[in-house]
Protein backbone atom coordinates (compact mmCIF):
# COMPACT_ATOMS: atom_id res chain seq x y z
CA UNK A 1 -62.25 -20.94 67.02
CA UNK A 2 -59.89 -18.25 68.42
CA UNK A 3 -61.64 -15.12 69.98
CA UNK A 4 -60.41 -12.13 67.75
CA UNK A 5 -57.97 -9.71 69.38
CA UNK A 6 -59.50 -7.23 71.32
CA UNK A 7 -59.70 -3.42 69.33
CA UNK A 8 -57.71 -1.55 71.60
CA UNK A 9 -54.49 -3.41 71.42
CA UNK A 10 -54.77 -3.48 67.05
CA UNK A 11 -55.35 -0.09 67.36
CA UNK A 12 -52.45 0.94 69.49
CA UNK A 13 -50.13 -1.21 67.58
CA UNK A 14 -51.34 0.01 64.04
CA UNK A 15 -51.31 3.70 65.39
CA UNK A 16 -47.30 3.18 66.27
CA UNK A 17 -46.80 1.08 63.51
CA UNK A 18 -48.07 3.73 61.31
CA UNK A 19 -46.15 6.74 62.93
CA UNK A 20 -42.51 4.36 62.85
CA UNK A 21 -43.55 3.89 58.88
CA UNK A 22 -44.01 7.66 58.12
CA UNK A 23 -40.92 8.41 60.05
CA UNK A 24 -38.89 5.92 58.00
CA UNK A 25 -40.70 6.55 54.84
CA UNK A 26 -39.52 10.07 54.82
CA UNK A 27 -35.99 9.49 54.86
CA UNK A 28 -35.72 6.99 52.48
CA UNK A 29 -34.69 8.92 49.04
CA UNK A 30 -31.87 10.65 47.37
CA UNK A 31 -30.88 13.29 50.37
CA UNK A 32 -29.52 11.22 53.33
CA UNK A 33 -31.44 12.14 56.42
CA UNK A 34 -32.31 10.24 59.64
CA UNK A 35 -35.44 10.11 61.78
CA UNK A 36 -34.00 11.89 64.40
CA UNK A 37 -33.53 14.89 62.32
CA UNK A 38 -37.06 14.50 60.59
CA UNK A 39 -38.37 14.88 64.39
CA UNK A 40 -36.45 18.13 64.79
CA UNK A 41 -38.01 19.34 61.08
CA UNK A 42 -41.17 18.52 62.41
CA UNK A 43 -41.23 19.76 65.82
CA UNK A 44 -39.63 23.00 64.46
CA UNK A 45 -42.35 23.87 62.05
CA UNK A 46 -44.82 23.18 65.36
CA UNK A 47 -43.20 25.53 67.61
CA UNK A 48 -40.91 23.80 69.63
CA UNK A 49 -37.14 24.39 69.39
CA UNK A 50 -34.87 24.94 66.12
CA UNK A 51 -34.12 22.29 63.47
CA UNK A 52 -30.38 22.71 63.18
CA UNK A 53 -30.61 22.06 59.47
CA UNK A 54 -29.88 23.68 56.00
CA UNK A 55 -33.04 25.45 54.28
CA UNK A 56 -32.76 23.00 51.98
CA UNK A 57 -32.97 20.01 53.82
CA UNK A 58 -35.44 21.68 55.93
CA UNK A 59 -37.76 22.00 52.71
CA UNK A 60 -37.19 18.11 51.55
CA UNK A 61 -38.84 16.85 55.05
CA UNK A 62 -41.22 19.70 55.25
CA UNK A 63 -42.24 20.72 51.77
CA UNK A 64 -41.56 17.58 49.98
CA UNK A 65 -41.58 14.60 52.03
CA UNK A 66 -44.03 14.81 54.41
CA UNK A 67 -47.29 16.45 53.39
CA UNK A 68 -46.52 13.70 50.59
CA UNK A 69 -46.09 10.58 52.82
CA UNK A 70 -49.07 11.90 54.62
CA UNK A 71 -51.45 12.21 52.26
CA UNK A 72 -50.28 8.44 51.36
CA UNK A 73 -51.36 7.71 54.40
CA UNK A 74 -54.59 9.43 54.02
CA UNK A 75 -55.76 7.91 50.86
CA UNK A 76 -55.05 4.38 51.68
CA UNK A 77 -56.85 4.75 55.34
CA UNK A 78 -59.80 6.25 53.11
CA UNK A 79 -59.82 3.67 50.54
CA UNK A 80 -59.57 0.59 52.94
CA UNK A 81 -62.57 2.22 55.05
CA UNK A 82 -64.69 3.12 51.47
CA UNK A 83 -63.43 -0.83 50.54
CA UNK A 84 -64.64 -2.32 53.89
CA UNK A 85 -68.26 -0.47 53.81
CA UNK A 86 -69.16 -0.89 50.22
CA UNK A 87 -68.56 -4.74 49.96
CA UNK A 88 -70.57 -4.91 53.54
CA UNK A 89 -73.74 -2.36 51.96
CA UNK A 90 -73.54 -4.26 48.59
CA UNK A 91 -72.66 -7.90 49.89
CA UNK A 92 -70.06 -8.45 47.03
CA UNK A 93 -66.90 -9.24 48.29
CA UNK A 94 -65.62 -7.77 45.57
CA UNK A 95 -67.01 -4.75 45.48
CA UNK A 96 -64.24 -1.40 46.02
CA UNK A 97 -64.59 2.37 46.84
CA UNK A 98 -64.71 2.70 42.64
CA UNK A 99 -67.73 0.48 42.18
CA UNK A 100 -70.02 3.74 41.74
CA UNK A 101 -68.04 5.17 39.29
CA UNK A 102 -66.57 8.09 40.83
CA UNK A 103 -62.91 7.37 39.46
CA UNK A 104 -64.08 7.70 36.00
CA UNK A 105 -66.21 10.68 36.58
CA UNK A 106 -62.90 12.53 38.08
CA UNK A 107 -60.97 11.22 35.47
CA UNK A 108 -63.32 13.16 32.99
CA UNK A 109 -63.16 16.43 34.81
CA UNK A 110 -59.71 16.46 35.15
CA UNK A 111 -59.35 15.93 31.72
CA UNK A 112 -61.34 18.77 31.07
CA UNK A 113 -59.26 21.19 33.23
CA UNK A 114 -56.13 20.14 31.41
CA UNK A 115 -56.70 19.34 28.36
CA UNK A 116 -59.68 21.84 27.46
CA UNK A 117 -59.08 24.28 30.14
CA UNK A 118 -62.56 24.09 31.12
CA UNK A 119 -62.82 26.72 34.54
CA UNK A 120 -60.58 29.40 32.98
CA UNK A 121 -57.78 28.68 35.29
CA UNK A 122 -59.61 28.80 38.25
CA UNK A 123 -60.48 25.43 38.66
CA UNK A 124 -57.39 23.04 39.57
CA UNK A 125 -57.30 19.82 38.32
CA UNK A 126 -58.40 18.23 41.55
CA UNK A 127 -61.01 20.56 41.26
CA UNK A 128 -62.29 19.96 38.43
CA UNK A 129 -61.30 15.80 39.10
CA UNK A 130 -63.70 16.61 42.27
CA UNK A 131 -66.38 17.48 40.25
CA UNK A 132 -66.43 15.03 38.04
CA UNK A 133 -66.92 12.67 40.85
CA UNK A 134 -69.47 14.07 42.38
CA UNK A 135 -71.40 14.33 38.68
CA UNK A 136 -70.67 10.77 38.17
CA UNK A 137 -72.22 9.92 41.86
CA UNK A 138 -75.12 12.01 41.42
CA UNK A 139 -76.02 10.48 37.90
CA UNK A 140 -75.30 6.72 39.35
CA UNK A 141 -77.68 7.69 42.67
CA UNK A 142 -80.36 8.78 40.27
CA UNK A 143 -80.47 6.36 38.02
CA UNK A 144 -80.10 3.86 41.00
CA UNK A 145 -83.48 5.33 43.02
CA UNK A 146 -85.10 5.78 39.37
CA UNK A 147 -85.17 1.93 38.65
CA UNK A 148 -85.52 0.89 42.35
CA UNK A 149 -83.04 1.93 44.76
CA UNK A 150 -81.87 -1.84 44.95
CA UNK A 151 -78.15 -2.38 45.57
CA UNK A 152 -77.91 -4.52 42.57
CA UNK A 153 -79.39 -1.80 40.66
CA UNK A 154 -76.75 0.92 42.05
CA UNK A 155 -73.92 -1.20 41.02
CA UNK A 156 -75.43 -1.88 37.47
CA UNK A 157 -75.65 2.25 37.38
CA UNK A 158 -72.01 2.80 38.40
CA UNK A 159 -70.97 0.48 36.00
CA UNK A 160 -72.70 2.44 32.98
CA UNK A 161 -71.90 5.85 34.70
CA UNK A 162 -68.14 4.64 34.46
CA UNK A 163 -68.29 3.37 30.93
CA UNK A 164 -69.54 6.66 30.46
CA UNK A 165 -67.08 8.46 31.37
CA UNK A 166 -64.56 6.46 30.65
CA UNK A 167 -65.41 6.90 27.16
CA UNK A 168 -65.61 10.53 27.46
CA UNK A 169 -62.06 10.66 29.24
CA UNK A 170 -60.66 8.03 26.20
CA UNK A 171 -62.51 10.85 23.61
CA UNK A 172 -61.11 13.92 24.84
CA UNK A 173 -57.61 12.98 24.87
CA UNK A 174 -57.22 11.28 21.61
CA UNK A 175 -58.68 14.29 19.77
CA UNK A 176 -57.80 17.23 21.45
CA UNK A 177 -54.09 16.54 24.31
CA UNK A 178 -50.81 16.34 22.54
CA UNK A 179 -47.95 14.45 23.20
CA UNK A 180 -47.09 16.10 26.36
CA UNK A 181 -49.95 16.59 27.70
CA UNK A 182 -51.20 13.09 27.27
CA UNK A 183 -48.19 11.64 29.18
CA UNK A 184 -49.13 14.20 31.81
CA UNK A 185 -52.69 12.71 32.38
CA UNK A 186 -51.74 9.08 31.91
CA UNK A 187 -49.68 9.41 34.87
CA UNK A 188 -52.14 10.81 37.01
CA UNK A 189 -54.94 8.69 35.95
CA UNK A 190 -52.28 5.89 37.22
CA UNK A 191 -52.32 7.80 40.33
CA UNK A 192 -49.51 9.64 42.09
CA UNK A 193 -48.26 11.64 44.83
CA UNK A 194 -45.70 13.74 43.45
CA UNK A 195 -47.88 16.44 43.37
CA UNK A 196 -49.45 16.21 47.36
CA UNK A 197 -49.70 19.84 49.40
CA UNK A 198 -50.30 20.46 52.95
CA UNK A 199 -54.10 21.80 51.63
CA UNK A 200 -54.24 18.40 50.15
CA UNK A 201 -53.81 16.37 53.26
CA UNK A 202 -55.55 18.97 55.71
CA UNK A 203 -58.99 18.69 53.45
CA UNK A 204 -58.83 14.87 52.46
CA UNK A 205 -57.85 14.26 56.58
CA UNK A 206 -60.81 15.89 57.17
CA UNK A 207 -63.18 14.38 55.18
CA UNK A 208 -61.43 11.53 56.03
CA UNK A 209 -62.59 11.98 59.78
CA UNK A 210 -66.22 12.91 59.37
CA UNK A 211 -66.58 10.19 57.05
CA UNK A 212 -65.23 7.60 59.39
CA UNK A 213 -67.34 8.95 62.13
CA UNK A 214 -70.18 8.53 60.14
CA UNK A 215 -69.59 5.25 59.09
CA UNK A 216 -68.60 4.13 62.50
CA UNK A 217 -72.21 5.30 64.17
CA UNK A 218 -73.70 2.98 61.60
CA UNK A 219 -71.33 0.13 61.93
CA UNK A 220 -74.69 -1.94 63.82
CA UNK A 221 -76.10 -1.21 60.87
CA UNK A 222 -73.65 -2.42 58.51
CA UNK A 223 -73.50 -5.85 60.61
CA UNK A 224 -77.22 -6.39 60.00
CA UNK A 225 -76.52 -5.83 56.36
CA UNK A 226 -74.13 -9.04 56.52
CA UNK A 227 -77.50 -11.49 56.74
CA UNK A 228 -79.38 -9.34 53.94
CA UNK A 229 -81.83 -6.39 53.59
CA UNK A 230 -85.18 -8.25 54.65
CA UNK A 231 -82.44 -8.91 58.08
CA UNK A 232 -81.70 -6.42 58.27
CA UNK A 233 -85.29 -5.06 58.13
CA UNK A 234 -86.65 -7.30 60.62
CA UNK A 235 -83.24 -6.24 62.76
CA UNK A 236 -84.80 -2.60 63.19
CA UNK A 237 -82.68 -1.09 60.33
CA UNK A 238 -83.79 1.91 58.13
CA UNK A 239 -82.13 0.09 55.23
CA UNK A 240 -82.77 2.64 52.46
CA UNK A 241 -81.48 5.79 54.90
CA UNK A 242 -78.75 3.52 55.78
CA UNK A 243 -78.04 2.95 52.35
CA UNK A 244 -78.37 5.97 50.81
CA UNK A 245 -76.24 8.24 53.88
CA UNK A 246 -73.38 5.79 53.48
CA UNK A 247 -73.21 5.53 49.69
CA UNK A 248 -73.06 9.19 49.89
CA UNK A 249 -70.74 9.62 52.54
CA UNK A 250 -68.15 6.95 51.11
CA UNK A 251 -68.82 8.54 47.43
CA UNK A 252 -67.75 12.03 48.98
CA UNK A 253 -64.40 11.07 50.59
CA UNK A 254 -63.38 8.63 47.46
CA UNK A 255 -64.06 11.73 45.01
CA UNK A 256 -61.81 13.98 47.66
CA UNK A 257 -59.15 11.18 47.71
CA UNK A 258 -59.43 10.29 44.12
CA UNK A 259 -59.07 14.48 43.25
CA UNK A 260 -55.42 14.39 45.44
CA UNK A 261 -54.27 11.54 44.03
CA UNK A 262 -55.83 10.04 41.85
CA UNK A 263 -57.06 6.76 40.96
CA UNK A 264 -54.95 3.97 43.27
CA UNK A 265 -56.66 0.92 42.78
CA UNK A 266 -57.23 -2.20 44.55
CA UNK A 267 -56.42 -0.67 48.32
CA UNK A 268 -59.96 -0.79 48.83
CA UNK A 269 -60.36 -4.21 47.55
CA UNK A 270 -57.86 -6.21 49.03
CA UNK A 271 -56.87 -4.87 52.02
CA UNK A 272 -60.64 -4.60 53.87
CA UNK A 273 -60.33 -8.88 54.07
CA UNK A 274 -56.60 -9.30 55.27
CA UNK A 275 -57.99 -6.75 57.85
CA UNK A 276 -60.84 -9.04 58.48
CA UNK A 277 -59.04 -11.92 59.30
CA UNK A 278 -57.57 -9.77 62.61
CA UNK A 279 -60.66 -8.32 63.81
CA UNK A 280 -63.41 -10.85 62.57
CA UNK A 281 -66.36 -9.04 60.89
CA UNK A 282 -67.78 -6.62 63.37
CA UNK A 283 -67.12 -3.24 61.91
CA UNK A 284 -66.73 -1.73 65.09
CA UNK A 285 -63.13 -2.55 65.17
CA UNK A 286 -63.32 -3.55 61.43
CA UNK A 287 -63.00 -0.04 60.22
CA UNK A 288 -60.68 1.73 62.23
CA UNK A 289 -57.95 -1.02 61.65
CA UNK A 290 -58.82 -0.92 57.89
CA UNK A 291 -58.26 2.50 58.42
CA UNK A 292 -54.48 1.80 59.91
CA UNK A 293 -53.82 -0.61 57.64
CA UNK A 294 -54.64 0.94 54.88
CA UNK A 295 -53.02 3.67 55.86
CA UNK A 296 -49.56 1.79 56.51
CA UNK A 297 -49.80 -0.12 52.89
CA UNK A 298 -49.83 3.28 51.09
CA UNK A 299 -47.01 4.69 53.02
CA UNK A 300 -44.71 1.60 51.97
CA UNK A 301 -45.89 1.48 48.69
CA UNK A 302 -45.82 4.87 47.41
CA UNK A 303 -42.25 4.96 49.42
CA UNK A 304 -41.37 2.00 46.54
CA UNK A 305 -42.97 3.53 43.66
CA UNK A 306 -40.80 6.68 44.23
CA UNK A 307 -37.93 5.26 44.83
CA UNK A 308 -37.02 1.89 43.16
CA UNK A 309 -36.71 3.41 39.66
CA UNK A 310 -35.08 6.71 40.75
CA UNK A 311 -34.79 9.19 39.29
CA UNK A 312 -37.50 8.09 37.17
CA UNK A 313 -40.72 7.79 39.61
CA UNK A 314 -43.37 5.14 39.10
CA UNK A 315 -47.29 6.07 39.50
CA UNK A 316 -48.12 4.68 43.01
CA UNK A 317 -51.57 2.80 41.00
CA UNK A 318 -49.23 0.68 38.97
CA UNK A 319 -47.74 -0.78 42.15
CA UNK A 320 -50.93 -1.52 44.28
CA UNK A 321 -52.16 -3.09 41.13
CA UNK A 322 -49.17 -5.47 40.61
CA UNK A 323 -49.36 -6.15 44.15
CA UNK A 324 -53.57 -5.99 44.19
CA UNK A 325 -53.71 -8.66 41.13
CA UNK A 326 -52.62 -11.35 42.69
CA UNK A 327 -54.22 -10.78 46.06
CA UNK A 328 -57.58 -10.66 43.83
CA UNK A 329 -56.91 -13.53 41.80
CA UNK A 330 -57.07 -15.51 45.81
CA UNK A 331 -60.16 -13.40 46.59
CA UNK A 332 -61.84 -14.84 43.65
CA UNK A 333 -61.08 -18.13 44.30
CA UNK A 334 -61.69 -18.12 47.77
CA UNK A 335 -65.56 -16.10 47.09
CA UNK A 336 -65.89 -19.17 44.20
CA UNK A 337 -64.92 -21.97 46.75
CA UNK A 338 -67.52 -20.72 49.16
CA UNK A 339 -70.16 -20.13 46.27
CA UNK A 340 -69.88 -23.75 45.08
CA UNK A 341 -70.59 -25.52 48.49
């Protein structure tokens, strides 16, 4: 069997593979601009030396483009991390960073916001989509540690938590959203972009970081995890502070991704196993090349879902799950294979 390639080259080559794809990614659209001129944009707004380009051009890169692409990036290194830790912690392949219910949860309070108006105009939507998620998390986590604090009971709780709101979401906007306004929060349940803000990418970067971080100084742990909790046990873990400081951890940056952008599905299920297959399972290198990865898939995707209908953009969840379906439908097959022997 081949060794797996050593961390530090993957992550040099995913770090300038990702920096070429958001430098390309921004100039693809309607307005004709080249990477040397987004570099100028760029190093302009940083301090050094003049762009040399019209206001409004100057705006599409700096405004538009970029915070945009970024946060792409940000959501699907998030995801791929949350993807990558939750289907180690809860040994289900198939497990994803929505498995807990935190999607639906944000779905509900955004809703709320702009449907009912609930906050009185001073709660956003990704406010109110933020706390949402973090209801939904803390009704799953109590319900979890009230029948047990077993994984299999967490994941039964997020699936009633997101029934739950699901139903609540479903509810509110057949009797009380118009037309209009129902078309407004179909597409961002879909999950999109369009909307992305430097304050979106500076507090979901962040998160993303300290999450990371966090999961990264338990990434021993989450390789003990792989042979099962009396393992891991007998391994010297503290499985249920383990547990309970990474569900919590990946719960916070999904709700923080999730209230940016929405929810984009299947980025956390799909692309924590083709990342797999270039580092091997140790999560030491496992996570920060999800992290790349993930990152890089977003970028190119959302780049297509903006563009190959134009001017008539496509929610950035409807591509990862046309693309995501398929790459499931092999995931189940392969996790059935392996089951049946």
């Amino acid at each position: 069997m081949r060794a797996a390639p050593r961390g530090p080259l993957l992550w040099t080559a995913g770090a300038v593979a990702l920096a070429v794809s958001v430098a390309i990614a921004i100039t693809i659209g309607p307005a004709d601009l080249t990477v040397p001129e987004v570099g100028r944009v760029v190093a302009a707004h940083l301090g050094f030396g003049a762009a040399d380009l019209t206001p409004i051009r100057d705006g599409i890169v700096w405004e538009l483009r970029l915070p945009r692409t970024l946060l792409a990036a940000v959501c699907g290194a998030g995801l791929a991390v949350c993807g990558a830790v939750m289907q180690s912690l809860l040994r289900n392949p198939l497990a994803d960073p929505f498995v807990l219910g935190v999607s639906s949860g944000a779905s509900t309070g955004a809703v709320l916001v702009v449907v009912l108006g609930f906050g009185g105009g001073v709660l956003s939507v990704s406010g109110g989509a933020f706390a949402g998620a973090i209801l939904s998390f803390g009704l799953v986590l109590l319900l979890g540690l009230r029948v047990g604090g077993s994984t299999d009971r967490v994941v039964l709780s997020g699936v009633a938590a997101m029934q739950l709101f699901s139903a609540l979401t479903s509810f509110i906007v057949l009797t009380s959203a118009d037309a209009e306004t129902t078309r407004g929060v179909l597409f961002w349940l879909l999950g999109s972009l369009s909307g992305a803000t430097w304050t979106d990418v500076r507090v979901c970067a962040a998160v993303l970081a300290v999450v990371l971080l966090i999961c990264l100084s338990n990434a021993r742990d989450l390789d003990a995890f792989a042979f099962g909790q009396d393992a891991a046990v007998a391994l010297g873990v503290r499985v249920a502070r383990t547990r309970i400081v990474l569900l919590c951890a990946t719960a916070l940056l999904t709700a923080a991704l999730v209230s940016a952008a929405g929810a984009i599905g299947f980025v956390g299920l799909v692309l924590p196993h083709a990342t797999r297959a270039l580092t091997g399972p140790g999560h030491l290198r496992l996570l920060p090349v999800s992290a790349l990865t993930g990152a890089i898939f977003l970028v190119w995707v959302d780049t297509a879902a903006r563009t190959a209908l134009d001017p008539q953009e496509v929610p950035v969840g409807v591509v990862t799950s046309l693309i995501g379906v398929p790459a499931f439908v092999i995931i189940l097959h392969r996790t059935s294979r392996r089951g049946a022997r």
